[in-house]
Protein backbone atom coordinates (compact mmCIF):
# COMPACT_ATOMS: atom_id res chain seq x y z
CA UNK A 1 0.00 0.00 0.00
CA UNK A 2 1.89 3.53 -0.92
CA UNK A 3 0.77 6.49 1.34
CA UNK A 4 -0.01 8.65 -1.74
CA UNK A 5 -2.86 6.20 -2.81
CA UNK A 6 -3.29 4.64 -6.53
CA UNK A 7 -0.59 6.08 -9.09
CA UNK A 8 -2.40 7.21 -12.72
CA UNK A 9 -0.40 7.75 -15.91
CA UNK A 10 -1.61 11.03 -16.42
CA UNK A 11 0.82 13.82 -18.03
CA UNK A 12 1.73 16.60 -16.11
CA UNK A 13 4.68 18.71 -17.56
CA UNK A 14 3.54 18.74 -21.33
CA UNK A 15 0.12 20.05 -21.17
CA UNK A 16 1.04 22.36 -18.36
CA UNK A 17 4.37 23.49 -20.22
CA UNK A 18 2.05 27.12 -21.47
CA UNK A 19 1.60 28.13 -18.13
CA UNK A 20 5.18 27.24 -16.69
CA UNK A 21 6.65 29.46 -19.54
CA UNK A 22 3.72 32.27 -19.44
CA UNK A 23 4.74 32.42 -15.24
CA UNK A 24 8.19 32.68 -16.48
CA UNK A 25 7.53 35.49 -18.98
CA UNK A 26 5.22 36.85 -16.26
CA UNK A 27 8.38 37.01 -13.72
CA UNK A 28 11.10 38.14 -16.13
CA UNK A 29 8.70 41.26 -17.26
CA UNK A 30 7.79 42.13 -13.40
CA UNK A 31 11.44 41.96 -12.70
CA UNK A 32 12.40 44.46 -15.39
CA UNK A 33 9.71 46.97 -14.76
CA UNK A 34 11.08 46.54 -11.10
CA UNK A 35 14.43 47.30 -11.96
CA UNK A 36 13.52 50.07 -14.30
CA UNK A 37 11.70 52.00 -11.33
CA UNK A 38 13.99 51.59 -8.96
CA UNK A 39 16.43 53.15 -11.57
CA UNK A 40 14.26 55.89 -12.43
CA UNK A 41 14.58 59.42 -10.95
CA UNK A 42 11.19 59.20 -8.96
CA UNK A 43 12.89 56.60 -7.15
CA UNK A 44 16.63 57.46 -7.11
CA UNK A 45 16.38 58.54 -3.67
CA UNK A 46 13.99 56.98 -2.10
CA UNK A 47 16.07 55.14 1.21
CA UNK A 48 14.03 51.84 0.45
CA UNK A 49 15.73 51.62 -2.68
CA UNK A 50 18.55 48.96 -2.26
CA UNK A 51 20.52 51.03 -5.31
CA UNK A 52 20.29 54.38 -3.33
CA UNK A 53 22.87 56.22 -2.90
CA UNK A 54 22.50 56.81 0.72
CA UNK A 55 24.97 58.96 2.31
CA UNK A 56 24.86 58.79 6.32
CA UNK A 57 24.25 62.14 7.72
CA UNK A 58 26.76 64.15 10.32
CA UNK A 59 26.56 63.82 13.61
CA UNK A 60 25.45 66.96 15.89
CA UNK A 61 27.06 66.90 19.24
């Protein structure tokens, strides 16, 4: 007896194979508008930007 029950031939990867490479597509287009904002000068400065040029500020004693 196998714990995940009765195994069926039924293919997976081919007729799913449009929506793995639309995700993909999906992903690689989020990730450039992504990268293109946080390039942008809206968002140059913003300090939750990981590419801003942050400079710490002096300290006042």
């Amino acid at each position: 007896m196998s714990w995940l029950g009765k195994k069926f031939p039924a293919p997976v990867a081919r007729p799913m194979a449009p929506f793995y490479i639309a995700g993909v597509v999906i992903l690689y287009g989020v990730n450039s508008f992504a990268n293109m904002m946080m390039n942008s000068d809206e968002f140059k400065n913003d300090p939750r930007n990981p590419n801003a040029k942050t400079t710490k500020p002096a300290d006042k004693h």
